[in-house]
Structures are given as structure tokens and as C-alpha cells.
N, C-alpha and C. Protein backbone atom coordinates (compact mmCIF):
# COMPACT_ATOMS: atom_id res chain seq x y z
N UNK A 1 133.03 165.23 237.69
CA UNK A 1 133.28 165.54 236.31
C UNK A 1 132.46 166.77 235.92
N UNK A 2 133.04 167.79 235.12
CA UNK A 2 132.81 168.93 234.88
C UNK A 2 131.32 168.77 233.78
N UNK A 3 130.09 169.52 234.07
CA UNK A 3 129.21 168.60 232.91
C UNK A 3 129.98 169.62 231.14
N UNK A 4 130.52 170.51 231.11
CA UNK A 4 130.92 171.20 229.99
C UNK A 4 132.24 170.15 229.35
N UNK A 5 132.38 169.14 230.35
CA UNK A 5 133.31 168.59 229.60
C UNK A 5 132.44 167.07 228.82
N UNK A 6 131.27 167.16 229.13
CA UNK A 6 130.74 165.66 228.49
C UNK A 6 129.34 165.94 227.59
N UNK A 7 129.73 167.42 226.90
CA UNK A 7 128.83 167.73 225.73
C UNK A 7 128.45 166.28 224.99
N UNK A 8 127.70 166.08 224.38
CA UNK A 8 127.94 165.30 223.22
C UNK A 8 126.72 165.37 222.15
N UNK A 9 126.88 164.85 221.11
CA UNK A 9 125.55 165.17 219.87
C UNK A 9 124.10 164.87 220.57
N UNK A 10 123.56 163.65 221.41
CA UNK A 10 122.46 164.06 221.96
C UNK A 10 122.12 165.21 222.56
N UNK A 11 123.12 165.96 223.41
CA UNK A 11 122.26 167.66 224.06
C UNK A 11 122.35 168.04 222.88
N UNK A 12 123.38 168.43 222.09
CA UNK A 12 122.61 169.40 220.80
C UNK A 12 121.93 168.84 220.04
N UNK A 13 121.32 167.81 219.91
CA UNK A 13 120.25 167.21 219.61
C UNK A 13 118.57 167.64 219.79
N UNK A 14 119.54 167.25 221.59
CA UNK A 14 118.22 168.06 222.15
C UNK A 14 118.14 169.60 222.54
N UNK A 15 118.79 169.91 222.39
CA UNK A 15 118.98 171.76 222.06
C UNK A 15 117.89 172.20 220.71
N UNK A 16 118.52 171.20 219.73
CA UNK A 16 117.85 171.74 219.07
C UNK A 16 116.55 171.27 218.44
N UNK A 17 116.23 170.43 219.14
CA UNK A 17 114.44 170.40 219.45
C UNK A 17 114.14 170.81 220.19
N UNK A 18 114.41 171.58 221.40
CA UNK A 18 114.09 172.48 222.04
C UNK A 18 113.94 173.97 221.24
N UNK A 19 114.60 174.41 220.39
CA UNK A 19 114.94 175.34 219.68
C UNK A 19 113.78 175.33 218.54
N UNK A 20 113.41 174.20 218.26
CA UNK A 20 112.33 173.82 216.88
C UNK A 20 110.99 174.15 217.83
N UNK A 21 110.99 173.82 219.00
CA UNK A 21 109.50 174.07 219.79
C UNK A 21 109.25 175.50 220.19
N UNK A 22 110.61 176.07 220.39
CA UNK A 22 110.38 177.93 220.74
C UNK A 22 110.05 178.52 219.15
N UNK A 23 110.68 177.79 218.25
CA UNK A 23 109.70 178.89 217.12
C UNK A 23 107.95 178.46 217.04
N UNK A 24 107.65 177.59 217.06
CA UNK A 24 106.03 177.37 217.43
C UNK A 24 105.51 179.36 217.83
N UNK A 25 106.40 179.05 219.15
CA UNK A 25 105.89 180.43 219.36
C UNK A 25 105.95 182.00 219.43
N UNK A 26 107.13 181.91 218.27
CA UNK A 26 108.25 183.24 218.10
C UNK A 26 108.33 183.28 216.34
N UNK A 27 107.84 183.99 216.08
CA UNK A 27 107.26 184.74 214.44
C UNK A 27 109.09 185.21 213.92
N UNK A 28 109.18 185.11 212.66
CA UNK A 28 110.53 184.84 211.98
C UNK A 28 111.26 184.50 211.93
N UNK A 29 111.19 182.87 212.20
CA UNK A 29 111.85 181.99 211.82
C UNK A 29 113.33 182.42 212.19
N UNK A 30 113.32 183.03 213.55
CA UNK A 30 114.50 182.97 214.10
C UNK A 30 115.15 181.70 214.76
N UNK A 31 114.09 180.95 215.84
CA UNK A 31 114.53 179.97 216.39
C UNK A 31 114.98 178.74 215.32
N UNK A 32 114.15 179.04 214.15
CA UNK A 32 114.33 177.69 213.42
C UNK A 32 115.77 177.70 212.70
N UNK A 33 116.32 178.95 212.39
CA UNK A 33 117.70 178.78 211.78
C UNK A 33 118.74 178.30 213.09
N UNK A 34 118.79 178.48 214.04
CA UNK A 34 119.47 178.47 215.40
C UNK A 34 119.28 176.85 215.73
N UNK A 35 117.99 176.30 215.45
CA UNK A 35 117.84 174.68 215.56
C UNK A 35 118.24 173.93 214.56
N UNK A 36 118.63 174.73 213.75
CA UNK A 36 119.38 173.86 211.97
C UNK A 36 120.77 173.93 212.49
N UNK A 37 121.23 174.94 212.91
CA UNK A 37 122.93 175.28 213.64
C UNK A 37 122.67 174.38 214.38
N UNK A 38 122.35 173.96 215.46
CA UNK A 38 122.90 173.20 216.77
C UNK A 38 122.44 171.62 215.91
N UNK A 39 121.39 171.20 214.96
CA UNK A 39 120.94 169.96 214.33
C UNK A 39 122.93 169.88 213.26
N UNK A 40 123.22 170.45 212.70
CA UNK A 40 124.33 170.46 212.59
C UNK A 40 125.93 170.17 213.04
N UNK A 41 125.53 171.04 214.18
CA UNK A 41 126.60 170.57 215.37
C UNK A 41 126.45 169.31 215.75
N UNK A 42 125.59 168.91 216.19
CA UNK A 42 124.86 167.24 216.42
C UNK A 42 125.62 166.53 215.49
N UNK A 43 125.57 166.69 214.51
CA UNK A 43 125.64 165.47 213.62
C UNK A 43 127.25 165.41 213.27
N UNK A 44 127.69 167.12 213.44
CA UNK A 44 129.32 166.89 213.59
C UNK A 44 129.73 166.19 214.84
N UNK A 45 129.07 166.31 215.63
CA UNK A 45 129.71 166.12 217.09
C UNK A 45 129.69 164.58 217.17
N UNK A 46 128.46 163.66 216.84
CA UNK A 46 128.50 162.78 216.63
C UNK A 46 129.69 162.15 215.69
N UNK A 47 129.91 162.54 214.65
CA UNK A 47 131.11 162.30 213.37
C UNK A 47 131.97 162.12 214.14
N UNK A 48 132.25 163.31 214.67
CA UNK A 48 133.83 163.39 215.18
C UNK A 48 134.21 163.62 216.56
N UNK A 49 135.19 163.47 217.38
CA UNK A 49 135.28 163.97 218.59
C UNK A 49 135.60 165.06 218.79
N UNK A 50 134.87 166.34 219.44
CA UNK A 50 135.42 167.46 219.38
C UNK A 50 135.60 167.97 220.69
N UNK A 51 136.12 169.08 220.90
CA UNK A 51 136.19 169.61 222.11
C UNK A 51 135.13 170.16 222.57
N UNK A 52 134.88 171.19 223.88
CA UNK A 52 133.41 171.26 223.83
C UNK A 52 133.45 173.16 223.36
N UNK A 53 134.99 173.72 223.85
CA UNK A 53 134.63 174.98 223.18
C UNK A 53 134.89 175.00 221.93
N UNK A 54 135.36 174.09 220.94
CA UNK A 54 135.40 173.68 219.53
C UNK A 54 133.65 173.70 218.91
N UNK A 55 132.78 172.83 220.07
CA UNK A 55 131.68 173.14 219.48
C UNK A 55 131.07 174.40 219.68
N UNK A 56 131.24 174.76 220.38
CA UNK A 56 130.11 176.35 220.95
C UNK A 56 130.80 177.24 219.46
N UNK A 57 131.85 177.04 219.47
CA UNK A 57 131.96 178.40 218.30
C UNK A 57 132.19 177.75 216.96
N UNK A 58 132.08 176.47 216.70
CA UNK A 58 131.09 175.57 215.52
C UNK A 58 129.72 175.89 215.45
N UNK A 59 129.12 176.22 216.84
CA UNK A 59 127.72 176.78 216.91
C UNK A 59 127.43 178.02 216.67
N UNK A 60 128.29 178.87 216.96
CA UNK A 60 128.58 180.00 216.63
C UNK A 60 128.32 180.83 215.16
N UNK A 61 129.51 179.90 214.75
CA UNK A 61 129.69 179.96 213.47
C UNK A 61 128.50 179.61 212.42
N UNK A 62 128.58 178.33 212.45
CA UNK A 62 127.09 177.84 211.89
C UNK A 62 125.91 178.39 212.25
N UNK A 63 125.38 179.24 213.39
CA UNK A 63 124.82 179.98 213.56
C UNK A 63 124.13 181.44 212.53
N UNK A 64 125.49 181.73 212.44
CA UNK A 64 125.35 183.11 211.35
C UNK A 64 124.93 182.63 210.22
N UNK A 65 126.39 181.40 209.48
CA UNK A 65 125.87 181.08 208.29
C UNK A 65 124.79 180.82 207.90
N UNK A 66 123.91 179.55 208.67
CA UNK A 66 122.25 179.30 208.16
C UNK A 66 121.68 180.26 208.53
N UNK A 67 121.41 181.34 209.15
CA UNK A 67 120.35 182.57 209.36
C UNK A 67 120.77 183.23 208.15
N UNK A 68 121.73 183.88 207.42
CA UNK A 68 122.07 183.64 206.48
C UNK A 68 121.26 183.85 205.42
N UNK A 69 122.06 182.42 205.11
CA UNK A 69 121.86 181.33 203.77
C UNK A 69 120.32 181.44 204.05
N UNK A 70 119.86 181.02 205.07
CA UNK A 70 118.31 181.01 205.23
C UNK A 70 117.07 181.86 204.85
N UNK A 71 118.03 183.01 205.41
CA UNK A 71 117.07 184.27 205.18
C UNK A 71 116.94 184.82 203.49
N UNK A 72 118.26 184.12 203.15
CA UNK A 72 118.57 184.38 201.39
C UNK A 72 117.46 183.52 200.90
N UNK A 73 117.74 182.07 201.02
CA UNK A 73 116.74 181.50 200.54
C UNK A 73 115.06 181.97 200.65
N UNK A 74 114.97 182.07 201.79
CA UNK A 74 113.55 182.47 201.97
C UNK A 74 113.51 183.74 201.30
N UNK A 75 113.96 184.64 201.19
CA UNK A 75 113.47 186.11 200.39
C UNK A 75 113.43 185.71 199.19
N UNK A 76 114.12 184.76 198.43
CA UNK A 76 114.29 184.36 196.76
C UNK A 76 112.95 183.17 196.79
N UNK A 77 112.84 182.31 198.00
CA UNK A 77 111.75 181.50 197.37
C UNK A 77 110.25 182.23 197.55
N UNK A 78 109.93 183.05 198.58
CA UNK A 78 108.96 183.92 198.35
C UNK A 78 108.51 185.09 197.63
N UNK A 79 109.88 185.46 196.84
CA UNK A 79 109.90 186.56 195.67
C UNK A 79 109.85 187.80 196.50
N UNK A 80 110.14 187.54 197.97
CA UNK A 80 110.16 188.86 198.73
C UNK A 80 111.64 190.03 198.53
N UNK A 81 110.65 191.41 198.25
CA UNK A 81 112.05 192.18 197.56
C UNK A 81 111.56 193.11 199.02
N UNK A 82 112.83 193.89 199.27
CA UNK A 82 112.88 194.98 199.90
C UNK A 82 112.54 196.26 199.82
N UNK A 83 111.83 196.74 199.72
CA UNK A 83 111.60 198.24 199.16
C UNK A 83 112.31 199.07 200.24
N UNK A 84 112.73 200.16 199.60
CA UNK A 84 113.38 201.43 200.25
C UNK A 84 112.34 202.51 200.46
N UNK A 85 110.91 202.07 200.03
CA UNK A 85 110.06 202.89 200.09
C UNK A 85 109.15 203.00 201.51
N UNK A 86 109.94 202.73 202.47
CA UNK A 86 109.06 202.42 203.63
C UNK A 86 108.04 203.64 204.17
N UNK A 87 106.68 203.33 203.99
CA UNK A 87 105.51 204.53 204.29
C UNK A 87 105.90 205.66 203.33
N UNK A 88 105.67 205.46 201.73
CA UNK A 88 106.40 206.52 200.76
C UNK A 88 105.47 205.58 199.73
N UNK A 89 104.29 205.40 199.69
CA UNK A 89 103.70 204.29 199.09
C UNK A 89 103.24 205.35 197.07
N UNK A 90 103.77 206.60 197.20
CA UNK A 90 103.88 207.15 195.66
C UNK A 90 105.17 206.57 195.12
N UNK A 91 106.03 206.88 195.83
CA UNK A 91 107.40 206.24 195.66
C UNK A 91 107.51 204.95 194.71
N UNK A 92 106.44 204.19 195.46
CA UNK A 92 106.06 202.58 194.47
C UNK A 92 105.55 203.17 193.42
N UNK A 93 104.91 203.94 193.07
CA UNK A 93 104.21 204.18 191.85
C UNK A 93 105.02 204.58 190.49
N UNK A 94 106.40 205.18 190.81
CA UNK A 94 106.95 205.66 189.74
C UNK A 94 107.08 204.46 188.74
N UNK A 95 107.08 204.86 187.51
CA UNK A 95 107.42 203.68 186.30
C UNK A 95 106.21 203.34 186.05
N UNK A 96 105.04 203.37 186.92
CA UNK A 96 103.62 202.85 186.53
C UNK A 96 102.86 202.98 185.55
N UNK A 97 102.14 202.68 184.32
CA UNK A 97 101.64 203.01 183.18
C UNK A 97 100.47 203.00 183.50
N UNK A 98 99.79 204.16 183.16
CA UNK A 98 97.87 203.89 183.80
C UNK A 98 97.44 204.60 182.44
N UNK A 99 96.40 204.29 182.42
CA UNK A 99 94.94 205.28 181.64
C UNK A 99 94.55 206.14 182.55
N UNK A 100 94.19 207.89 181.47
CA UNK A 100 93.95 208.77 182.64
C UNK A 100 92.08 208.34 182.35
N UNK A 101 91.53 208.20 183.52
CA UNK A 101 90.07 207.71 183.59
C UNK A 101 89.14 209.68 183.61
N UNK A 102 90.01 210.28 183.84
CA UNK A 102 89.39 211.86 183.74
C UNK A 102 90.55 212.74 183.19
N UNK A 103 90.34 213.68 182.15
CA UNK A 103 91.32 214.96 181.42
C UNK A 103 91.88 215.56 182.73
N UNK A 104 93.17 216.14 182.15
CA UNK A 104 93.94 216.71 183.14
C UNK A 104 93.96 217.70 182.46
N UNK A 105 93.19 218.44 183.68
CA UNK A 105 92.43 219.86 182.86
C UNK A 105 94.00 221.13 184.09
N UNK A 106 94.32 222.07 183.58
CA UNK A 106 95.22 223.27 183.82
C UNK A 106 96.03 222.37 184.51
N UNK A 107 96.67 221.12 184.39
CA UNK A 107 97.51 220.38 184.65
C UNK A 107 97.59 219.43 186.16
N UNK A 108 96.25 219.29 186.64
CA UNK A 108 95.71 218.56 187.41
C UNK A 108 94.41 217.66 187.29
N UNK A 109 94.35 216.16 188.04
CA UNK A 109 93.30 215.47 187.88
C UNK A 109 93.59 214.47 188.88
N UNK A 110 92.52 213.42 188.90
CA UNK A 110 92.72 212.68 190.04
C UNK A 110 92.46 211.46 189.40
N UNK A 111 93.12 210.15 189.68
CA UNK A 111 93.01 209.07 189.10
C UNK A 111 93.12 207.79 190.12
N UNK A 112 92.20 206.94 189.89
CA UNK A 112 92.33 205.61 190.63
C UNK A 112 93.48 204.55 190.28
N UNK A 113 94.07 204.52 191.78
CA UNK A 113 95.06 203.06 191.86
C UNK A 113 94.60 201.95 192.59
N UNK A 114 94.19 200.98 192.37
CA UNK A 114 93.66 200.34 193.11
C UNK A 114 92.30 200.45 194.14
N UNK A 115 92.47 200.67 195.43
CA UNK A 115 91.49 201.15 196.18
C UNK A 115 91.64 202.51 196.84
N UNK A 116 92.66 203.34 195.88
CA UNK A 116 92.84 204.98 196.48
C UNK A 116 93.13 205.61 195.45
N UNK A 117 92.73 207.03 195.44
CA UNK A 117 92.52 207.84 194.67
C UNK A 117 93.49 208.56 194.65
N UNK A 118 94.02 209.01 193.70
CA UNK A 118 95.77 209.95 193.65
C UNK A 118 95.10 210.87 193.05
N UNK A 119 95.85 212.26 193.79
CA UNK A 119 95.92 213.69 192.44
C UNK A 119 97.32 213.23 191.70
N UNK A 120 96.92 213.66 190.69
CA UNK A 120 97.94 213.70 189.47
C UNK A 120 98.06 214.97 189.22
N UNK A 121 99.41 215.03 188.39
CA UNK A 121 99.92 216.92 187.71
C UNK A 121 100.67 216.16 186.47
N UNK A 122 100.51 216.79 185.79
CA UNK A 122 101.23 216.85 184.70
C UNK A 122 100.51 217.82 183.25
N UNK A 123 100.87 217.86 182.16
CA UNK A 123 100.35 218.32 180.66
C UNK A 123 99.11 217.97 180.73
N UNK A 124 98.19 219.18 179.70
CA UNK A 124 96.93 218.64 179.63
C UNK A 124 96.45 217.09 178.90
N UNK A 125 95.71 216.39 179.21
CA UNK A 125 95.48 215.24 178.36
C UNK A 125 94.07 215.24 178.93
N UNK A 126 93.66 214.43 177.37
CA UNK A 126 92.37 213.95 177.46
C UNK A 126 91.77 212.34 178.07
N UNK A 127 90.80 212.11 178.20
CA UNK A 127 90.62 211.18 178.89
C UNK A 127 90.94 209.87 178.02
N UNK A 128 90.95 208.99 178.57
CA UNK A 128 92.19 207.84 177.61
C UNK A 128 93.79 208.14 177.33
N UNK A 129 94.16 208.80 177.45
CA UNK A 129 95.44 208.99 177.75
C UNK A 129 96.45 207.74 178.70
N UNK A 130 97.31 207.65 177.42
CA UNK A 130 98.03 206.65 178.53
C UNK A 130 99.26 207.41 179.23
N UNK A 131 99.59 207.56 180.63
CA UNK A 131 100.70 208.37 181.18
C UNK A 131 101.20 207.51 181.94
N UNK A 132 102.53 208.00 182.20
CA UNK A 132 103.45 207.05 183.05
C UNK A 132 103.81 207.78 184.31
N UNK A 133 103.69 207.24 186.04
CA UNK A 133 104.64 208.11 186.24
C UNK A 133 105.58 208.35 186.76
N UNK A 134 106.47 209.67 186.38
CA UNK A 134 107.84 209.94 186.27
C UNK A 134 108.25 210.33 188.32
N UNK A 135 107.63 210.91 188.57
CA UNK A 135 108.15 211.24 189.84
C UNK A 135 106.89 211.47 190.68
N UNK A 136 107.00 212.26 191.79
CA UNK A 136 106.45 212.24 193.18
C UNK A 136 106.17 213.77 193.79
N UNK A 137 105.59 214.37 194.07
CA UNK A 137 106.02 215.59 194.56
C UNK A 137 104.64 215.89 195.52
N UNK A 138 104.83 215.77 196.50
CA UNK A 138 103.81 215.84 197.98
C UNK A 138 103.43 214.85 198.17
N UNK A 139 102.30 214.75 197.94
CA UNK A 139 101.16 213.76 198.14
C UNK A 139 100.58 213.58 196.49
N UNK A 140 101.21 214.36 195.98
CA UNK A 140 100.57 214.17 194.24
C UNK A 140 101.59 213.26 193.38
N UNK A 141 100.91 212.72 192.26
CA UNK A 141 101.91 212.18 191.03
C UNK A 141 101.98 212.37 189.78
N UNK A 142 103.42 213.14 189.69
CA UNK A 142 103.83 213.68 188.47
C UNK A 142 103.70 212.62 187.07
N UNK A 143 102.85 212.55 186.43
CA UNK A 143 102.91 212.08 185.00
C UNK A 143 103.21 212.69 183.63
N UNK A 144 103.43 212.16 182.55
CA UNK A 144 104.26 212.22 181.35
C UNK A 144 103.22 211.57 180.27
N UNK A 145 102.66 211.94 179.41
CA UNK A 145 101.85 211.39 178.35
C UNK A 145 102.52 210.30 176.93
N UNK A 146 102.23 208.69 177.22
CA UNK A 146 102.67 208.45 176.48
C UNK A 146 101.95 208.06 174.86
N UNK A 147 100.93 208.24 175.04
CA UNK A 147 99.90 208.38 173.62
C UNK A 147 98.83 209.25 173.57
N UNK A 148 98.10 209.35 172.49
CA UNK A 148 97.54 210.04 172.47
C UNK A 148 95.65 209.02 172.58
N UNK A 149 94.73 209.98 173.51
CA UNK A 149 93.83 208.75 173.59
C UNK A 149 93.43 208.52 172.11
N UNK A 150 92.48 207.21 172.31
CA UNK A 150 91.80 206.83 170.97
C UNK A 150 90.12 207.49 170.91
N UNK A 151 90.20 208.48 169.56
CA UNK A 151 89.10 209.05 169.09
C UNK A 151 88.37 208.35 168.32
């Protein structure tokens, strides 16, 4: 007897605890969507009688979908967004509202973000100045004055 002809829900059973033990040691939760597909197949295969290339491309199938659905879920339950800004880390900055901490004297100054220091360009302003900013240009960031500081 052919063994492809006597699949049944225990190997993908055990497929896919085999599949749950390779992510242990493989980073993004690749193996684990692939052990939800074949934990799936299992439980159809068990249900119902199927053929055995009926299951492989049930596995198939279900395959894509939970990596998926999975990967959706996980980016929405970790609040993980994509940036298009890859190594363009001014890029993140546009829209940002800061206080200028030093005057932007002949239309340059340098201002703290966090733990790095940016040149800025824009209009003269005095210190307290709130600016936003609008764009990017080298390694510097273009700002826009949106008040005037407090005297």
C-alpha cells in the first residue's frame, strides 16, 4: 500500500507539531502560521474523508490564508505600521511640532530630537518658537514658524 494513499489527521497532526517545534527556533513566526494550516487540515481530515491530493492543496491553500490573516492580525495587534522611510530617519520627522531650544539666526540652527541633534533651516525665529517640520533637504530640516515665542 502506497503510504500517500493512507494520509490521515494524525500525520498532520503531527506535522504540525513538528512545525510548532521549528518555530522555537526560526524568528517570524513563519513556522507557526504553516502549523495552524496543517492543525487545520487535521481537523478537516479528521471531519471528513478526503483524498490525499485534496489535502496537500487544502494545505496549500490554508497555508497562504493564515500567514495572511496572521500577519494582518499581528501588525494591527502590535500597532506595527510600515514606514516607507527605510534609513530616511528626517523623513519621520516631517509634521513634527518642536520648540526651537536656540534662534535661527540667517536661517539656520540646530535643535534636539531625542538623542540627536538636527540642523534646521528655515525663517529667522527666536528662541521659544514653536515650528513644524515641513520637509527634508540633505541631512537638514526644513521648518515653518507656528507662533510667536512667549516674551
Amino acid at each position: 500500500m502506497d503510504i500517500f494513499m493512507t494520509i490521515t489527521g494524525w500525520h498532520w497532526f503531527g506535522f504540525a507539531l513538528i512545525l510548532f517545534g521549528l518555530e522555537l527556533f526560526a524568528p517570524a513566526a513563519f513556522f507557526l502560521w504553516l502549523g495552524v494550516a496543517a492543525l487545520f487540515v487535521a481537523i478537516t481530515t479528521f471531519a471528513l474523508i478526503l483524498l490525499v491530493p485534496l489535502q496537500f492543496v487544502l494545505f496549500a491553500i490554508l497555508s497562504l490564508v493564515v500567514m495572511w490573516g496572521g500577519r494582518r492580525f499581528y501588525n494591527q495587534a502590535s500597532g506595527c505600521q510600515k514606514s516607507n522611510h527605510l534609513n530616511q530617519r528626517g523623513l519621520e520627522m516631517v509634521g513634527l511640532v518642536l520648540t526651537l531650544e536656540r534662534p535661527i539666526i540667517n536661517g539656520q540652527s540646530r535643535i534636539t530630537i531625542g538623542d540627536s541633534t538636527w540642523k534646521i533651516l528655515g525663517a529667522d525665529a527666536a528662541t521659544g518658537t514653536e515650528v513644524k517640520v515641513t520637509a527634508v533637504r540633505g541631512n537638514a530640516l526644513v521648518v515653518e514658524a507656528l507662533s510667536h515665542p512667549l516674551e
